[in-house]
N, C-alpha and C. Protein backbone atom coordinates (compact mmCIF):
# COMPACT_ATOMS: atom_id res chain seq x y z
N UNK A 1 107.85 100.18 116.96
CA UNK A 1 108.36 101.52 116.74
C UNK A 1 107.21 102.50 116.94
N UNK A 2 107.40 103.73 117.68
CA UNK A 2 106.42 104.65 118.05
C UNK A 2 107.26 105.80 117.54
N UNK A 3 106.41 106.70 117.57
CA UNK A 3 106.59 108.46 117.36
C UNK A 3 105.94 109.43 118.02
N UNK A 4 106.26 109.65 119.05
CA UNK A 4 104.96 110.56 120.33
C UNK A 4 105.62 111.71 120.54
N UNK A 5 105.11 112.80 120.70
CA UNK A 5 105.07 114.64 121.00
C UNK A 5 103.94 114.43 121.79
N UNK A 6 104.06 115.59 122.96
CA UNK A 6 103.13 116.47 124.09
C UNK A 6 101.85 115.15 123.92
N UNK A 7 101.84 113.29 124.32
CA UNK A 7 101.08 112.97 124.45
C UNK A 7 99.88 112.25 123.53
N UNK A 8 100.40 113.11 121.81
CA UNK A 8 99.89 112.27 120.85
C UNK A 8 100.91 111.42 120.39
N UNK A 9 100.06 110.41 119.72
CA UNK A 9 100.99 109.60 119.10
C UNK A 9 100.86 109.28 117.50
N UNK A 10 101.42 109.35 116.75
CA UNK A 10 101.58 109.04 115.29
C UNK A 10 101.60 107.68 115.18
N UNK A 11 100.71 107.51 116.08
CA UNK A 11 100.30 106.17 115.68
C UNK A 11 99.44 105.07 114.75
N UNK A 12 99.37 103.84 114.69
CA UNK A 12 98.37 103.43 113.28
C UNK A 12 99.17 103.58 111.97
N UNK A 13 100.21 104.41 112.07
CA UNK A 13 101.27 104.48 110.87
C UNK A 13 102.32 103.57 110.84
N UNK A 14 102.85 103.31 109.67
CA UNK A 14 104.43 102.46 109.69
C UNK A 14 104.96 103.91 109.16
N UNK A 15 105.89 103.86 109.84
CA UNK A 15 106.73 105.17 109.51
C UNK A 15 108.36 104.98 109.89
N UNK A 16 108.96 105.94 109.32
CA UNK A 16 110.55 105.61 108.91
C UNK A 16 111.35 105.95 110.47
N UNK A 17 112.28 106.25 110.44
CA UNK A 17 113.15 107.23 111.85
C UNK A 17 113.21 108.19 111.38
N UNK A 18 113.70 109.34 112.36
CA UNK A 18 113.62 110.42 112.30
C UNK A 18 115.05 111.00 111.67
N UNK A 19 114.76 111.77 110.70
CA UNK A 19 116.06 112.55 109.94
C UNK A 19 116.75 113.73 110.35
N UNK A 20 117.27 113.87 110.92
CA UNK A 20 118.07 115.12 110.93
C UNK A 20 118.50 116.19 109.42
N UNK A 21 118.34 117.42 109.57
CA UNK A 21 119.62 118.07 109.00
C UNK A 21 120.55 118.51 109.57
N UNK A 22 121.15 118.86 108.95
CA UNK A 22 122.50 119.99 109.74
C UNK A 22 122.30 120.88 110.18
N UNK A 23 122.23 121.56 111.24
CA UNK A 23 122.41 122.68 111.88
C UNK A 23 122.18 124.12 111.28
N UNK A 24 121.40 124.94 111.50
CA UNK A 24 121.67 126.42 110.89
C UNK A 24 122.68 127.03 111.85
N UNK A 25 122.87 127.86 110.98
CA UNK A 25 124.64 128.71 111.22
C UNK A 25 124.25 130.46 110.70
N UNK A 26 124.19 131.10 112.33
CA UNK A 26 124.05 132.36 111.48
C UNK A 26 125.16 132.95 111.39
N UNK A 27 125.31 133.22 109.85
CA UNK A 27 126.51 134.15 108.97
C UNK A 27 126.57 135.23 108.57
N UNK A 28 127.27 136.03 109.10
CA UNK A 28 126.96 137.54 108.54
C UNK A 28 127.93 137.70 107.64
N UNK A 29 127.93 138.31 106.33
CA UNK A 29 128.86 138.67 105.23
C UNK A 29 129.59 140.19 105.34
N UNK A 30 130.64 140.60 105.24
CA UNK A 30 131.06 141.83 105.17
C UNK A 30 131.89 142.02 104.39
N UNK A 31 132.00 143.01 103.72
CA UNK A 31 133.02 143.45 102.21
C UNK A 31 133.15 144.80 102.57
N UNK A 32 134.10 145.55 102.35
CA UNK A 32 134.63 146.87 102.54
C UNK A 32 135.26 147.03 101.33
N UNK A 33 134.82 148.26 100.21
CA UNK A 33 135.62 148.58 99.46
C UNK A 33 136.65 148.77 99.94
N UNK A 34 137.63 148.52 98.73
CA UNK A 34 139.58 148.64 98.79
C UNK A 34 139.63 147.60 99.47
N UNK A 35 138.90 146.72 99.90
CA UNK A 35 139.37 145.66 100.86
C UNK A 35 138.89 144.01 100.09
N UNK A 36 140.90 143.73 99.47
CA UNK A 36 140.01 142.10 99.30
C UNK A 36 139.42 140.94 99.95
N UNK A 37 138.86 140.54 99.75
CA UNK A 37 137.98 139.32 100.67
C UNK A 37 136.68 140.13 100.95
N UNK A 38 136.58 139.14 101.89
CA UNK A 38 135.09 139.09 102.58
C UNK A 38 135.50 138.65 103.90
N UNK A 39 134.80 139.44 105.47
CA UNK A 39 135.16 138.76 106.54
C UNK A 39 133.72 138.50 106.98
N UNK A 40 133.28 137.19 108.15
CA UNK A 40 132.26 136.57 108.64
C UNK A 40 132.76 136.60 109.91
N UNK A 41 131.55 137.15 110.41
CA UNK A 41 130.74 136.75 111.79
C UNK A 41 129.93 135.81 112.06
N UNK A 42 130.41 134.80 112.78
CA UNK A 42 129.63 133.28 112.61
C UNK A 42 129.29 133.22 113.69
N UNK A 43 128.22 133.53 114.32
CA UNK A 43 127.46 132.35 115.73
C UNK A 43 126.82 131.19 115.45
N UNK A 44 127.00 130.62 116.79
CA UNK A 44 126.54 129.73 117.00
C UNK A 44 125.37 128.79 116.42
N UNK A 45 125.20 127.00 116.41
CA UNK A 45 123.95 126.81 115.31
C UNK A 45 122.70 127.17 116.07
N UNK A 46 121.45 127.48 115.67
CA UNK A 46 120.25 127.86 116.58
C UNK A 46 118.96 126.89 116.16
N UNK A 47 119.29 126.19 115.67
CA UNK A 47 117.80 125.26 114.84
C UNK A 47 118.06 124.39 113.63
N UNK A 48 117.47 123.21 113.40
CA UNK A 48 117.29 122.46 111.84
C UNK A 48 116.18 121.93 111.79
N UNK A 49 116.16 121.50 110.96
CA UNK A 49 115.04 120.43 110.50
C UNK A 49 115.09 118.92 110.54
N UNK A 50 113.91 118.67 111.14
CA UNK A 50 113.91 117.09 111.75
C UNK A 50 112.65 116.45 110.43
N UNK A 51 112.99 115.52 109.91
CA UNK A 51 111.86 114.48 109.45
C UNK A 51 111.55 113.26 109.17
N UNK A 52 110.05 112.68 109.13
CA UNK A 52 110.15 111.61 109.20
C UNK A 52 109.16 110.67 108.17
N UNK A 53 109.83 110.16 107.39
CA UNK A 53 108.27 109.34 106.34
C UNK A 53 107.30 108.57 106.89
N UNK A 54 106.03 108.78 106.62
CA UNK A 54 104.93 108.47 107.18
C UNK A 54 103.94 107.93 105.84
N UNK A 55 103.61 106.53 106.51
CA UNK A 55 102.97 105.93 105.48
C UNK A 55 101.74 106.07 106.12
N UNK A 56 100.54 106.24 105.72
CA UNK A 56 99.16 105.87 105.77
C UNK A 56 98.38 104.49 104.89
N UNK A 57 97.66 104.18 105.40
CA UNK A 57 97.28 102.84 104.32
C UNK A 57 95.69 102.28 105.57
N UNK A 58 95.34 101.41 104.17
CA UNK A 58 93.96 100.70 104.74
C UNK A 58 92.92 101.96 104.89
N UNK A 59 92.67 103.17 104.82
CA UNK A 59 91.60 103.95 104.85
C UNK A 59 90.18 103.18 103.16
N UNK A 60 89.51 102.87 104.06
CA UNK A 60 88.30 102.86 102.96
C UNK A 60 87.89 103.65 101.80
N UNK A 61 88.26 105.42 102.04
CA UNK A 61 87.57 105.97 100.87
C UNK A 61 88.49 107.07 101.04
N UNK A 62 88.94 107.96 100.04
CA UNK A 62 89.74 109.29 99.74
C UNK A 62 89.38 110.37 100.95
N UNK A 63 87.94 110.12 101.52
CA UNK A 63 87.26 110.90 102.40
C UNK A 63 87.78 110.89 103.92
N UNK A 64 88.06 109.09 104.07
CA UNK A 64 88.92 108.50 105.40
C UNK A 64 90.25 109.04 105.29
N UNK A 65 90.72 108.69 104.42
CA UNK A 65 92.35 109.21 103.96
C UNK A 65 92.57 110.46 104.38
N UNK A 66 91.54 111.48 103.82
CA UNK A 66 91.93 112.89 103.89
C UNK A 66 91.66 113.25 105.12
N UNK A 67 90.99 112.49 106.16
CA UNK A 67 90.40 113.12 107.88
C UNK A 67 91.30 112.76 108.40
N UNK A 68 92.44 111.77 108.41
CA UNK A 68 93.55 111.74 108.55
C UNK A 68 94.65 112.74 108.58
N UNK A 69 94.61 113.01 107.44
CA UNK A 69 95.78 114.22 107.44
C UNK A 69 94.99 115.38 107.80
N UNK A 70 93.74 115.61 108.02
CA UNK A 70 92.89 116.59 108.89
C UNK A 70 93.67 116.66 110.32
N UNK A 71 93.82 115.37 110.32
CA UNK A 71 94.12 115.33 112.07
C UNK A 71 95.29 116.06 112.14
N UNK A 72 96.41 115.19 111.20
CA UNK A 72 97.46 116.06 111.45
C UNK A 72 97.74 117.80 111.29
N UNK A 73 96.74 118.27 110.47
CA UNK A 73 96.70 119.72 110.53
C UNK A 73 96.46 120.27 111.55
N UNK A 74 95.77 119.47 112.14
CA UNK A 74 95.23 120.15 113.73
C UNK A 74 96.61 120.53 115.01
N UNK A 75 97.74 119.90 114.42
CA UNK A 75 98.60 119.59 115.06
C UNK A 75 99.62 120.54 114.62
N UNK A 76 99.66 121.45 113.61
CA UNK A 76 100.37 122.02 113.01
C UNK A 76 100.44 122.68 114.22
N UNK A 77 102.03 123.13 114.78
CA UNK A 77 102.21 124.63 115.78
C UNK A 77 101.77 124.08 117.16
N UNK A 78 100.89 123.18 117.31
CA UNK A 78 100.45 122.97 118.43
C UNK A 78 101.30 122.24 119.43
N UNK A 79 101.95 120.78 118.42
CA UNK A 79 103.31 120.28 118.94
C UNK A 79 104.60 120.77 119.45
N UNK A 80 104.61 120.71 120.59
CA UNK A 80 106.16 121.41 121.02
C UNK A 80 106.74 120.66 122.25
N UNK A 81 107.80 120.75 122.08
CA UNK A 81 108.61 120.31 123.22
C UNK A 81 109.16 118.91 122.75
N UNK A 82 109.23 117.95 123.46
CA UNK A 82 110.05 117.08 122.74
C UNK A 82 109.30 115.74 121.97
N UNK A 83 109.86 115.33 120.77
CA UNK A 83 109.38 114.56 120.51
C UNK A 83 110.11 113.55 120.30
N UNK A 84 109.52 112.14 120.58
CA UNK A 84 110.35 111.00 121.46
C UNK A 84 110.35 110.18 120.03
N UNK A 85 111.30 109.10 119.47
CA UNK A 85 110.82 108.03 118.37
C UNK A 85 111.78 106.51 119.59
N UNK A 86 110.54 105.75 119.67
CA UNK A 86 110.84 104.62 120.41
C UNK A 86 111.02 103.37 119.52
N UNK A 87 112.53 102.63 119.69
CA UNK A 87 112.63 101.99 118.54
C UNK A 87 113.02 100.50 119.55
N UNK A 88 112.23 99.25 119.36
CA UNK A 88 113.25 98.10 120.22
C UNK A 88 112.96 98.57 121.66
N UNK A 89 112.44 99.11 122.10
CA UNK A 89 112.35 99.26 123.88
C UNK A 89 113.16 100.85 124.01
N UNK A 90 114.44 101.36 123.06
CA UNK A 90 114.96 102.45 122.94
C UNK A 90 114.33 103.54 122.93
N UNK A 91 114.41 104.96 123.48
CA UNK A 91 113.52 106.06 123.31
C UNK A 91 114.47 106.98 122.91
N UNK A 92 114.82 107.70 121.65
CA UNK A 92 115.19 108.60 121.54
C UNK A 92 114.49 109.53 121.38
N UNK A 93 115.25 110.90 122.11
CA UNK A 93 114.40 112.28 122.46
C UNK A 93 114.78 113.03 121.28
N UNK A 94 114.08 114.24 120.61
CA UNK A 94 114.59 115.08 119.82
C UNK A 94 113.53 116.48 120.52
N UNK A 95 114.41 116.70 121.86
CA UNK A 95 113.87 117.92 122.42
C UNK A 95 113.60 119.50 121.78
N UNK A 96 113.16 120.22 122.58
CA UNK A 96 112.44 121.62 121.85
C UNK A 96 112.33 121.30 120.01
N UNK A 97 111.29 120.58 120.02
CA UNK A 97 110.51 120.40 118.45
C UNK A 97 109.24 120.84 118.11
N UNK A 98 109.07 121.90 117.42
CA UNK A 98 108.15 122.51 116.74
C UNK A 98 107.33 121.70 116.14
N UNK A 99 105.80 121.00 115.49
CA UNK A 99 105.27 120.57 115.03
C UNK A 99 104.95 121.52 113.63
N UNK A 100 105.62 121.37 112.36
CA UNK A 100 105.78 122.34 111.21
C UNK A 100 104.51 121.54 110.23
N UNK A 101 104.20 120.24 110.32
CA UNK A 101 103.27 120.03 108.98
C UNK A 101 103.88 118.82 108.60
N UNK A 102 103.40 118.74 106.91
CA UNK A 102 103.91 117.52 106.32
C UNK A 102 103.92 117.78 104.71
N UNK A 103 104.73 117.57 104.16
CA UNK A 103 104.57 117.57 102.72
C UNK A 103 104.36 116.32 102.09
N UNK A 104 103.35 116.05 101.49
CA UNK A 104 102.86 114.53 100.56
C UNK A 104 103.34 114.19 99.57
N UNK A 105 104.06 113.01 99.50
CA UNK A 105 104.77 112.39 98.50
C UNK A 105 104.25 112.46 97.30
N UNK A 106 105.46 111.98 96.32
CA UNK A 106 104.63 111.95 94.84
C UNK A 106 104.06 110.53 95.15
N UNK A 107 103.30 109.55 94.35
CA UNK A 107 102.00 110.34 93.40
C UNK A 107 101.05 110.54 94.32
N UNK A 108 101.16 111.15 95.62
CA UNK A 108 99.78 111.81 96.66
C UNK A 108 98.78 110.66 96.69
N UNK A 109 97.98 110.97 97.18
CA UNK A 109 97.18 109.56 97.48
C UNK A 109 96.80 109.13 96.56
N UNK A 110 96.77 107.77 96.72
CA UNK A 110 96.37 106.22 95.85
C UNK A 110 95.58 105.68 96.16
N UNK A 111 94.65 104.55 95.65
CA UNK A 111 93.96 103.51 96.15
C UNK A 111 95.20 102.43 95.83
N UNK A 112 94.94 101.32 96.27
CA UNK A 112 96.10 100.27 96.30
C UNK A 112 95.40 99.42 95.16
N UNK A 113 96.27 99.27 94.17
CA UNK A 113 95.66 98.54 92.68
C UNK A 113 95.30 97.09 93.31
N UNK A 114 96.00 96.61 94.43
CA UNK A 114 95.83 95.16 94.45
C UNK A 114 94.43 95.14 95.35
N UNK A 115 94.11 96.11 95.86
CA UNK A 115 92.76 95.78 96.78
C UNK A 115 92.72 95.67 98.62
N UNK A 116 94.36 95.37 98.40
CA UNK A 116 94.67 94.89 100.02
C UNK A 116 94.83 95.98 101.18
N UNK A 117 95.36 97.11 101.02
CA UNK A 117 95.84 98.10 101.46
C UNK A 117 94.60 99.64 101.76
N UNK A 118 93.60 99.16 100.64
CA UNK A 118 92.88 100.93 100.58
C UNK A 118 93.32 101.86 100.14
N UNK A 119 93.20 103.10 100.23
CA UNK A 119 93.40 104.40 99.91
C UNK A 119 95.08 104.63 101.12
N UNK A 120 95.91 105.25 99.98
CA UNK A 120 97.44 105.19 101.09
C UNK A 120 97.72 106.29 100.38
N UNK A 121 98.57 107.20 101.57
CA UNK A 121 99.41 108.18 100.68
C UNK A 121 101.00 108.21 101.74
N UNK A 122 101.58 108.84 100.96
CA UNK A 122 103.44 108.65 102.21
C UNK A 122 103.67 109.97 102.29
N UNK A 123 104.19 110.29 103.30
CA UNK A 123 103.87 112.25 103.53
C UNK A 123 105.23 112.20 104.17
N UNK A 124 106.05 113.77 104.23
CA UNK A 124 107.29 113.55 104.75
C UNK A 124 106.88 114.75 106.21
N UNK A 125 107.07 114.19 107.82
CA UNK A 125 106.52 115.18 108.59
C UNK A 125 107.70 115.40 108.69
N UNK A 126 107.62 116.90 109.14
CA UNK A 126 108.61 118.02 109.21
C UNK A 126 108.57 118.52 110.38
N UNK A 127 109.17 118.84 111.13
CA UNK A 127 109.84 119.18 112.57
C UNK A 127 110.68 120.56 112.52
N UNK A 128 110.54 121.76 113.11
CA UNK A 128 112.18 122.72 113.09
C UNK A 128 112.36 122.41 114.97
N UNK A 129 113.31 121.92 114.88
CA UNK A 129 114.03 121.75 116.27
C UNK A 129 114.52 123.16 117.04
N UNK A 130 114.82 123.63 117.77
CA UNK A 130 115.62 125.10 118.52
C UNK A 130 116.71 123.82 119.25
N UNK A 131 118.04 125.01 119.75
CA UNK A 131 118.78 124.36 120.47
C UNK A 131 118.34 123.98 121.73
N UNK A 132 118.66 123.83 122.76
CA UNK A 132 118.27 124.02 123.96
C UNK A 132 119.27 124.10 125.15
């Protein structure tokens, strides 16, 4: 299983598939006194949010761990266009994708009590997709 945008790869990780949300929907609200209800203007969806869990593990020291997710900062905004998750020989595309960041799981980085693993933390990367 791989995870590649514009050439990098999220690689060295075990990491989950990629999540979808639902669609944004722009809604406009309108109310007119003397008038009951409410009427909407609904276009079309224009964007959601894509993500994916990302484990890190085996880094030697909190210092390795954290140049890691250095890297991925570097990547913030920079990622665009499509990003591919290859599963079994399969490539699915999740075209025009923004590179948004990552938010770090609870309890944020660990050393691994048993010794085997190193310093690990599980981060959720975040994607906003456009239509295309």
């Amino acid at each position: 299983m791989s995870l590649s945008q514009n050439g990098f790869t999220f690689g060295g990780y075990q990491h989950g598939l990629v999540r979808s949300e639902s669609w944004d929907v722009a809604i406009v609200r309108g109310k007119w006194f003397g008038v009951k209800g409410e009427s909407h203007i609904i276009h079309s969806h224009y964007g959601r949010v894509l993500r994916c869990r990302l484990m890190i593990t085996g880094r030697a020291s909190h210092a390795a761990l954290k140049a890691e997710l250095d890297v991925l900062d570097t990547k913030i905004g920079l990622l665009t266009g499509t990003l591919t998750m290859t599963l079994n020989g399969v490539a699915t595309p999740y075209p025009a994708a923004t590179f948004k960041g990552y938010l770090e799981e609870e309890p944020g980085p660990f050393q691994d009590a048993s010794g085997v693993n190193g310093w690990c933390i599980f981060v959720d990367l975040i994607w906003q997709q456009r239509t295309s």
